[in-house]
C-alpha atoms as a PDB file:
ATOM      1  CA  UNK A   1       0.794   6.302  14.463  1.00  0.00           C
ATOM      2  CA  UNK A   2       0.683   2.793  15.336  1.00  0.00           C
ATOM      3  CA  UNK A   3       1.558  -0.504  13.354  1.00  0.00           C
ATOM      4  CA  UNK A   4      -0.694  -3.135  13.644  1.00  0.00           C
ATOM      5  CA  UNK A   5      -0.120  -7.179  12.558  1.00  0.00           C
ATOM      6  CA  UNK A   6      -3.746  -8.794  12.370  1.00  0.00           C
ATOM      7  CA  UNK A   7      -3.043 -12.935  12.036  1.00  0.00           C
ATOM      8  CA  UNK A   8      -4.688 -15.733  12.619  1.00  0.00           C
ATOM      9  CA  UNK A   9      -4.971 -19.539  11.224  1.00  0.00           C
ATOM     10  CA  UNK A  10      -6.362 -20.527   8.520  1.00  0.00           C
ATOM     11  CA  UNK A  11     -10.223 -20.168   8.253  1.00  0.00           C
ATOM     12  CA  UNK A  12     -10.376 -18.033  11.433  1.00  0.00           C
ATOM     13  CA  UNK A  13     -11.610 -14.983   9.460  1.00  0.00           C
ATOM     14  CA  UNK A  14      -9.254 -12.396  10.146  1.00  0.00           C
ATOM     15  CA  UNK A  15     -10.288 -11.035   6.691  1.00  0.00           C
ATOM     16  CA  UNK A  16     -13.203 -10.012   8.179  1.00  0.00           C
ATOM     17  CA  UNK A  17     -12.177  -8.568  10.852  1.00  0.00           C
ATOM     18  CA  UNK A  18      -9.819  -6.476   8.832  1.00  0.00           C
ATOM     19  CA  UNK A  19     -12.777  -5.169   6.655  1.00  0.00           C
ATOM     20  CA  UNK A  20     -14.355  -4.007  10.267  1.00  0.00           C
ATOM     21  CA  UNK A  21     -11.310  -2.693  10.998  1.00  0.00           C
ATOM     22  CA  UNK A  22     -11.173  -0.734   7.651  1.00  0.00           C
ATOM     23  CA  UNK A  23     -14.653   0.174   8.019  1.00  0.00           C
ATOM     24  CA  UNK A  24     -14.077   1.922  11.193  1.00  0.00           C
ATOM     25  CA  UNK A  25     -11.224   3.758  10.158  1.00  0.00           C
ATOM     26  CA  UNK A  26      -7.715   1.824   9.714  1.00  0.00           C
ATOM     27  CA  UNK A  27      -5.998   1.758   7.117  1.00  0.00           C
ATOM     28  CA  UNK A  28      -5.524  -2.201   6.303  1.00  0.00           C
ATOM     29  CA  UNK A  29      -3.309  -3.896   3.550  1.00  0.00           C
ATOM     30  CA  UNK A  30      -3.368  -7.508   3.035  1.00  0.00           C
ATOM     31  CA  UNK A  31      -0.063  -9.561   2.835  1.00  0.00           C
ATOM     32  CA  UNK A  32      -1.836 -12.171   0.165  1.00  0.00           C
ATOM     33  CA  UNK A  33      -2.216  -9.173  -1.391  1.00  0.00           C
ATOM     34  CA  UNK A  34       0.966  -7.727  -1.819  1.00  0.00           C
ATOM     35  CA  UNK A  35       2.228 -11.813  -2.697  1.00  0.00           C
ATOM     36  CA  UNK A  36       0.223 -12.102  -5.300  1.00  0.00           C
ATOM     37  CA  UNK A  37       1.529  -8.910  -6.924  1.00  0.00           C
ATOM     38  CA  UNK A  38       5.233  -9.771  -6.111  1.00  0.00           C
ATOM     39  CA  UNK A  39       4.692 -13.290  -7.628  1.00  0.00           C
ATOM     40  CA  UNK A  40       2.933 -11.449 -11.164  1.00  0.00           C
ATOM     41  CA  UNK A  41       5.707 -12.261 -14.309  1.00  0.00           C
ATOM     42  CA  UNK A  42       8.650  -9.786 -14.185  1.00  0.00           C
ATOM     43  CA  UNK A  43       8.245  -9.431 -10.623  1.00  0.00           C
ATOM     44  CA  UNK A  44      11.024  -9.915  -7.751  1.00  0.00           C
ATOM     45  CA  UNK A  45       9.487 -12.947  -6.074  1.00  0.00           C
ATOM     46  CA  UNK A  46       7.915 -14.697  -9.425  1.00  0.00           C
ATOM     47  CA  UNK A  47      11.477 -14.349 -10.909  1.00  0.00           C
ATOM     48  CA  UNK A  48      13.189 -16.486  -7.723  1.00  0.00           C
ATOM     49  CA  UNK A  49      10.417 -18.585  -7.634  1.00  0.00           C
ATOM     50  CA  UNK A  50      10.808 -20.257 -11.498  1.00  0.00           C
ATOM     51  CA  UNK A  51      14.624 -19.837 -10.852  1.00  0.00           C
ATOM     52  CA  UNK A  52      14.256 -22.134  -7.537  1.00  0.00           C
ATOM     53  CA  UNK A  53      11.174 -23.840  -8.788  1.00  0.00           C
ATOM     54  CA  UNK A  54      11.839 -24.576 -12.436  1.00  0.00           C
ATOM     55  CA  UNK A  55      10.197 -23.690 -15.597  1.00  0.00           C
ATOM     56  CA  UNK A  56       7.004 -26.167 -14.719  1.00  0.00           C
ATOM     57  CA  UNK A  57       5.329 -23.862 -12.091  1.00  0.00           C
ATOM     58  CA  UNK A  58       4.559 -21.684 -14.776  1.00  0.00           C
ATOM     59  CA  UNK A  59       1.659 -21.594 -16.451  1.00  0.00           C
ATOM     60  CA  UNK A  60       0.809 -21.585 -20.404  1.00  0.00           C
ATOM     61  CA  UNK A  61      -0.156 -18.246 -20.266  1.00  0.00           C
ATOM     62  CA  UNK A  62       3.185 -17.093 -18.376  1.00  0.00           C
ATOM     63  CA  UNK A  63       1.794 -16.790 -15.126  1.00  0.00           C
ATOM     64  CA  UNK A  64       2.924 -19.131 -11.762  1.00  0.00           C
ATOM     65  CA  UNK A  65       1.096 -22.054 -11.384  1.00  0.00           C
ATOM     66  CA  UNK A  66      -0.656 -21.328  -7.540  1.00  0.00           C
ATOM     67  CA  UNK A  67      -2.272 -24.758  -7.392  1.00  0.00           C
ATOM     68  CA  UNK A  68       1.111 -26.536  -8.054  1.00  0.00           C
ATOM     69  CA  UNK A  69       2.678 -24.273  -5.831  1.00  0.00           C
ATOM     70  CA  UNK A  70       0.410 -25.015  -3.160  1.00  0.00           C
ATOM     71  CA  UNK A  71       0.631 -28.636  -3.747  1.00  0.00           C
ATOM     72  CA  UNK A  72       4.822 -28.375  -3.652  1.00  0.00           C
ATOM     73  CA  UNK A  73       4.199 -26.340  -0.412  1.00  0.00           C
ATOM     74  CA  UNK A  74       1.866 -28.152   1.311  1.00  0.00           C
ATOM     75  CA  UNK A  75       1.945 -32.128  -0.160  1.00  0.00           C
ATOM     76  CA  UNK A  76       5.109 -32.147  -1.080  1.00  0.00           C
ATOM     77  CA  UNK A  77       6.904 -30.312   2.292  1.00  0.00           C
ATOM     78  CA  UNK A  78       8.365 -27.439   0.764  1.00  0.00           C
ATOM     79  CA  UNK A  79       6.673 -24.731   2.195  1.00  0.00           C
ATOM     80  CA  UNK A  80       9.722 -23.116   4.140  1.00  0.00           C
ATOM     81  CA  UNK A  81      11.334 -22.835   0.584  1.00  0.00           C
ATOM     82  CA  UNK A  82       8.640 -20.906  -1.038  1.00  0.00           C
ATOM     83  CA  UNK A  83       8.201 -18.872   2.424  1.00  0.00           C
ATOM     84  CA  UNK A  84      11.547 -18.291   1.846  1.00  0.00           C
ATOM     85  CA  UNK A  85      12.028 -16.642  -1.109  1.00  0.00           C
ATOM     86  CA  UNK A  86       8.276 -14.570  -1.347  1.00  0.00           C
ATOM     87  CA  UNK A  87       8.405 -13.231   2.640  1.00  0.00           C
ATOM     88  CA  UNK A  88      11.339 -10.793   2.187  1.00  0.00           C
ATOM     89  CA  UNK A  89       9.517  -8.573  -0.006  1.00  0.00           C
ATOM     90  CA  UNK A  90       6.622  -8.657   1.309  1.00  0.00           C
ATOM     91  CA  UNK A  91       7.609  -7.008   4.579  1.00  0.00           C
ATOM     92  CA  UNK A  92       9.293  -4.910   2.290  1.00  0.00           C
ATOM     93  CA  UNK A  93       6.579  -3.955   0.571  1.00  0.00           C
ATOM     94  CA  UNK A  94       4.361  -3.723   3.613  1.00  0.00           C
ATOM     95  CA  UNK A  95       7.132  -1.272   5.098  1.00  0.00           C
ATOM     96  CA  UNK A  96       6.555   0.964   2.049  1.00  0.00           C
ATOM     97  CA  UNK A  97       2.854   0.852   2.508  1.00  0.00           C
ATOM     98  CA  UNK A  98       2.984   2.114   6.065  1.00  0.00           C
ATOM     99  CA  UNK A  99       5.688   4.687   5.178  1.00  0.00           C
ATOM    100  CA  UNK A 100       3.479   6.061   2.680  1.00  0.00           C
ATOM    101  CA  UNK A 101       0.470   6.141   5.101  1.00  0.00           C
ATOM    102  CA  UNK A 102       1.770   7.464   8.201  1.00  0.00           C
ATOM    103  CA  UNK A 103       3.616  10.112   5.819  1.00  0.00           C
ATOM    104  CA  UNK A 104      -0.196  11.344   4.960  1.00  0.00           C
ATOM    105  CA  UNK A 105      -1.890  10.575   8.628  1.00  0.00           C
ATOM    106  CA  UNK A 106       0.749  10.872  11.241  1.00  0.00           C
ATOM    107  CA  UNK A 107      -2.512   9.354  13.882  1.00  0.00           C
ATOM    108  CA  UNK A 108      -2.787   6.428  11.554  1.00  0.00           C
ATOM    109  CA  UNK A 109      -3.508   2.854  12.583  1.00  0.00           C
ATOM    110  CA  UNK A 110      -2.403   0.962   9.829  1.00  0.00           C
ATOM    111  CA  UNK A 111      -3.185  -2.961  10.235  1.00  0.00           C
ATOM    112  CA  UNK A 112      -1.168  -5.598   8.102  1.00  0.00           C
ATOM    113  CA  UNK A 113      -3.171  -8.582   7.589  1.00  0.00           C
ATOM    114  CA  UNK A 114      -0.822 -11.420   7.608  1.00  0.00           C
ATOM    115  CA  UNK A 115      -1.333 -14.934   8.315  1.00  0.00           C
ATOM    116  CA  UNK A 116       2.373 -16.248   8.848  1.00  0.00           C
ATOM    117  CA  UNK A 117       3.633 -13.137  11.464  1.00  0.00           C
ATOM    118  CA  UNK A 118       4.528 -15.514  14.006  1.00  0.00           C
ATOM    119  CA  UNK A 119       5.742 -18.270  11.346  1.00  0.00           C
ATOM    120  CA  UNK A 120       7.769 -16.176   9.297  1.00  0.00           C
ATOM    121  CA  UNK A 121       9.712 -15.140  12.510  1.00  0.00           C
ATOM    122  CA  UNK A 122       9.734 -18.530  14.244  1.00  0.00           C
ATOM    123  CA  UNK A 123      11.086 -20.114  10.680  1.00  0.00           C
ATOM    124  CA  UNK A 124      13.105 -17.731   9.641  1.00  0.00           C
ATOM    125  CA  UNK A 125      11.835 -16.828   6.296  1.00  0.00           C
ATOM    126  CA  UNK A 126      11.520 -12.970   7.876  1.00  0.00           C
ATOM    127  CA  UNK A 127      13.567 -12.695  11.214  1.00  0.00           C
ATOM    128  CA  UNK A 128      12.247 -10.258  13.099  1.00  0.00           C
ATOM    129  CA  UNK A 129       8.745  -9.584  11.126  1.00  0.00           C
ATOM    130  CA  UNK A 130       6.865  -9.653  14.556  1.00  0.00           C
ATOM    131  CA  UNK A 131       8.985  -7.342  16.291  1.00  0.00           C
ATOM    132  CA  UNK A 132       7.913  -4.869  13.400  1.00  0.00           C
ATOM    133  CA  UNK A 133       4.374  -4.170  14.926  1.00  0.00           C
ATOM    134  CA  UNK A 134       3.706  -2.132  17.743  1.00  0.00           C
ATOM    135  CA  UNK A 135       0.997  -3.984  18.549  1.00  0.00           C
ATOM    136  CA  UNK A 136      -0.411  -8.068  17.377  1.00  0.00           C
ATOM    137  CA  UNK A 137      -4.114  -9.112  16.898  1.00  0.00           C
ATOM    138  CA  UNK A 138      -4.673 -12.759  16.733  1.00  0.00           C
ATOM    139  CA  UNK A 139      -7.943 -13.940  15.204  1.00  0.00           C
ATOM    140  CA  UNK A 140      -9.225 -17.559  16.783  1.00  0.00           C
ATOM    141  CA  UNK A 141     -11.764 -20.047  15.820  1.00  0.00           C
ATOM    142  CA  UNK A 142     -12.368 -23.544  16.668  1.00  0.00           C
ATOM    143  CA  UNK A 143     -10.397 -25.745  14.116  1.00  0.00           C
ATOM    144  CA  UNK A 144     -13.269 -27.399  12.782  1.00  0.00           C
ATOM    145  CA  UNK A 145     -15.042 -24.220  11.887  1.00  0.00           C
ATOM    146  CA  UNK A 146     -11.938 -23.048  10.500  1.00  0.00           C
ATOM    147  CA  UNK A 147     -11.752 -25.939   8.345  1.00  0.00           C
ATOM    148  CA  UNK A 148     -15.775 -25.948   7.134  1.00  0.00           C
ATOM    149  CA  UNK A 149     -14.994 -22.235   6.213  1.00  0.00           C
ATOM    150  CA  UNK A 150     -12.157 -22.718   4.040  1.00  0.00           C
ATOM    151  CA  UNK A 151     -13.990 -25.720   2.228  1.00  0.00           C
ATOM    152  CA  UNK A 152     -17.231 -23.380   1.527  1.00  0.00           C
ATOM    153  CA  UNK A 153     -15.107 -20.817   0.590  1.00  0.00           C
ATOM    154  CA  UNK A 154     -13.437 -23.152  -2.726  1.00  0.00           C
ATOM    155  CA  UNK A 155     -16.432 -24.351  -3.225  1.00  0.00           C
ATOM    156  CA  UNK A 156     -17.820 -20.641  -3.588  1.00  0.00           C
ATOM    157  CA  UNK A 157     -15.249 -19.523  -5.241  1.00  0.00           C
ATOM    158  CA  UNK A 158     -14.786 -22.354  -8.275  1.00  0.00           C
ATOM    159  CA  UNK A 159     -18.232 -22.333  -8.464  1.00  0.00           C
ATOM    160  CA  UNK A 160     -18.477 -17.941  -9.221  1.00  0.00           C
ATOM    161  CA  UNK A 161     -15.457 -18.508 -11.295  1.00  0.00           C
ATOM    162  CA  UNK A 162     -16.964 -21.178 -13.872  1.00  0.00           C
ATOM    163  CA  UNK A 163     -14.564 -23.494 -12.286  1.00  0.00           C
ATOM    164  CA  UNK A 164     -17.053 -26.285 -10.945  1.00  0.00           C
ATOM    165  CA  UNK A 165     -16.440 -28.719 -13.070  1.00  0.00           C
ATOM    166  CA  UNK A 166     -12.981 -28.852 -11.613  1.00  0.00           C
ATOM    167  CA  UNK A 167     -13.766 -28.939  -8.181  1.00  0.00           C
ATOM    168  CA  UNK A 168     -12.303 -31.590  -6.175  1.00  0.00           C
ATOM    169  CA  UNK A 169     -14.652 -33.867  -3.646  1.00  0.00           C
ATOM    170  CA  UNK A 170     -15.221 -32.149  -0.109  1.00  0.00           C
ATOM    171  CA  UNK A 171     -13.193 -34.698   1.800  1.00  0.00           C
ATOM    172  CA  UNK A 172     -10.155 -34.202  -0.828  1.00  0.00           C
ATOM    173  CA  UNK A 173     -10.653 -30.186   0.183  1.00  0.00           C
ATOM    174  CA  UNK A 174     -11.083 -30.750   3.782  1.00  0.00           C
ATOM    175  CA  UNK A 175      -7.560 -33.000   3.516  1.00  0.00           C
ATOM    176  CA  UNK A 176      -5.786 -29.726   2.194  1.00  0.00           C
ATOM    177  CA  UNK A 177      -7.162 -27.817   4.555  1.00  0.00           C
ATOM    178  CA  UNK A 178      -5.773 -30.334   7.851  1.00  0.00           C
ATOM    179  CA  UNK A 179      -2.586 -29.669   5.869  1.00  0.00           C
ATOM    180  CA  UNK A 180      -2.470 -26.226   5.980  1.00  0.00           C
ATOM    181  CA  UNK A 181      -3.426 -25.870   9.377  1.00  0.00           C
ATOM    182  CA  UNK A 182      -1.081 -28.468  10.680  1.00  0.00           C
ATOM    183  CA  UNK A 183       1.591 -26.455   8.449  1.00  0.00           C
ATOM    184  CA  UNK A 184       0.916 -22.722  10.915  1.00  0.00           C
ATOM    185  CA  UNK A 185       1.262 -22.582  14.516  1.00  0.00           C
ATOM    186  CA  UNK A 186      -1.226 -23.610  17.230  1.00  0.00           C
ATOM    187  CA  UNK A 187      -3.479 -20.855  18.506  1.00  0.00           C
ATOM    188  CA  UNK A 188      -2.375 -21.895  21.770  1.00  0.00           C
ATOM    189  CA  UNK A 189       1.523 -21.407  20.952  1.00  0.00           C
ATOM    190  CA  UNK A 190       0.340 -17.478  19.523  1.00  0.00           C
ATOM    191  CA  UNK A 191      -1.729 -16.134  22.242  1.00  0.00           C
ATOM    192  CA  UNK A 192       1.199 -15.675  24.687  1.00  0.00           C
ATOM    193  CA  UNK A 193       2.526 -13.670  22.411  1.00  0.00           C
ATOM    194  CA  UNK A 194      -0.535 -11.340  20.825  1.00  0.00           C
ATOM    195  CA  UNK A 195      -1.785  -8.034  22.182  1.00  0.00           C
ATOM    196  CA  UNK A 196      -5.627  -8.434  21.386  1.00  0.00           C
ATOM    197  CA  UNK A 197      -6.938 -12.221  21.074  1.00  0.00           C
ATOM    198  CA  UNK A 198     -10.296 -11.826  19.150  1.00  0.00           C
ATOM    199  CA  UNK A 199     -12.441 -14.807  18.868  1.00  0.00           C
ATOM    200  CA  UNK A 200     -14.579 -15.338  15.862  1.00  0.00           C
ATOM    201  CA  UNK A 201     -16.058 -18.441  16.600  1.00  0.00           C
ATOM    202  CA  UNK A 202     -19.640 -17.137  17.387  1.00  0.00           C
ATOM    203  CA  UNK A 203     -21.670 -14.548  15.558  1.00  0.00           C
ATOM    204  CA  UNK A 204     -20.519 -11.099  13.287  1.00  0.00           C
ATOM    205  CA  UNK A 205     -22.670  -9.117  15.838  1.00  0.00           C
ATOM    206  CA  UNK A 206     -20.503 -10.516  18.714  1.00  0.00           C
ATOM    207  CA  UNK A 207     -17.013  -9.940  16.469  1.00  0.00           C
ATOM    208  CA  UNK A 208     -17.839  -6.958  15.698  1.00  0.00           C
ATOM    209  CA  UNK A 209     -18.285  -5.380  19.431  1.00  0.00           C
ATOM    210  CA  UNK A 210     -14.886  -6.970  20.574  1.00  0.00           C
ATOM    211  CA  UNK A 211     -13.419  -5.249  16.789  1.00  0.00           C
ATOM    212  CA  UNK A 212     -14.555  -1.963  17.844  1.00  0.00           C
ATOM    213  CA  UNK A 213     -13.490  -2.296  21.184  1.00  0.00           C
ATOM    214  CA  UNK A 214      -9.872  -3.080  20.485  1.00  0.00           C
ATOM    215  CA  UNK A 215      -9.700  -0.557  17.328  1.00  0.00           C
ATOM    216  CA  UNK A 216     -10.828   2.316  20.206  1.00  0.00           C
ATOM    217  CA  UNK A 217      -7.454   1.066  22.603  1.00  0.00           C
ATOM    218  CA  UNK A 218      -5.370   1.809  19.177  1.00  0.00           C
ATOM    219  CA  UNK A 219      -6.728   5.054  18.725  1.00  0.00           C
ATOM    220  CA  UNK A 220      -6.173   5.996  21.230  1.00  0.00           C
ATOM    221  CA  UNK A 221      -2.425   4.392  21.013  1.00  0.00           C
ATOM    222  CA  UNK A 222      -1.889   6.156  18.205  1.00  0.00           C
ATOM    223  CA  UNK A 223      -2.751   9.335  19.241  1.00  0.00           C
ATOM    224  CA  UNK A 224      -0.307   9.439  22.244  1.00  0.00           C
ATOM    225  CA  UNK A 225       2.430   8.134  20.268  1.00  0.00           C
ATOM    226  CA  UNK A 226       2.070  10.374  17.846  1.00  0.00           C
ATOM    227  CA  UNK A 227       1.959  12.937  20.526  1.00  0.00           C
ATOM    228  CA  UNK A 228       4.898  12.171  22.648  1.00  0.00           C
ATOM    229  CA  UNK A 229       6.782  12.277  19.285  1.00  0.00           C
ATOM    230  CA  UNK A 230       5.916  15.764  18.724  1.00  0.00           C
ATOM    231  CA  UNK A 231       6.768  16.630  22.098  1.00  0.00           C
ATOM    232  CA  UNK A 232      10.178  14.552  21.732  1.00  0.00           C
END
């Protein structure tokens, strides 16, 4: 068995990566994921949020308010608070999750998509989150890229959603997105530190080749771990 953390920036695709990882075999959970649940009404993390928030980050329909959020987090400098309070239960949700897996595949590679590994430890919103994984992928991409993916990807998404009337001009959508970056580490700051650097600044075909390489290396991890454990 072997934990993985799969990170990288924003806009450097690491979703897609974990869906090639997932589609040759891992089993992959997404930290957004596991968020968004924790921050649904009556949950642990919504429930600290409004407390440390207030009553205006929630929505009408009793729900939190993700754009304000966002813009408290990321305009407004308050990012480390909000890390603060949903990170805990996250990694302790995403140590449930990989109890439950390995308990059904002991050989299991089980990959946490996260984007904030190395920020949650170096800001101490989750001390020790990186030392968690037995092994750390970091997904790169030149910042610009980065960037022009995250601004298709609103404009995509309000658009399928019936939301295009509300979306904001490019250049107001690029602006978030220099915030966000500028809010994570550098790549260069990460690499030093990650197992596997994947770069998926070029073509699928080509990320896809360097994904199955590095998914073979934790096979086989895996498999001797979970060996020398039965030996042990």
């Amino acid at each position: 068995m072997l934990r993985v953390g799969l990170t990288g920036g924003l806009g450097s695709g690491k979703t897609t990566v974990g869906q090639i990882f997932h589609a040759l075999g891992a089993y992959v959970v997404s930290a957004d994921a596991l968020g968004r649940e924790l921050m649904s009404p009556g949950k642990t993390a919504y429930r600290a949020i409004v407390e440390h928030f207030g009553t205006g980050v929630v929505r009408a329909d009793g729900a939190l308010d993700r754009g304000l959020l966002a813009d408290l987090a990321f305009r407004h400098n308050r990012v480390a608070e909000l890390n603060s309070i949903v990170h805990p239960p996250v990694v302790a949700a995403q140590q449930q999750w990989a109890d439950a897996v390995f308990a059904k595949d002991p050989h299991a590679v089980a990959v946490v998509e996260s984007a904030l590994i190395f920020e949650a430890d170096q800001q101490g919103s989750a001390p020790g989150w990186r030392q968690r994984f037995d092994r750390i992928i970091l997904v790169v991409a030149p910042t610009e890229l980065r960037i022009t993916r995250y601004v298709d990807r609103m404009e995509h998404f309000l658009d399928h959603s019936g939301n295009l009337s509300n979306l904001p001009p490019r250049e107001e959508l690029e602006a978030d997105a220099r915030r966000r970056v500028a809010a994570q580490m550098l790549d260069s700051e990460k690499i030093p530190f990650a197992d596997y650097v994947i770069d998926n600044g070029g073509s699928i075909k080509a990320t896809r080749v360097e994904v199955e390489r590095v998914y073979a290396e934790l096979e086989r991890a895996s498999r001797s771990r979970t060996a020398k454990s039965v030996k042990a």
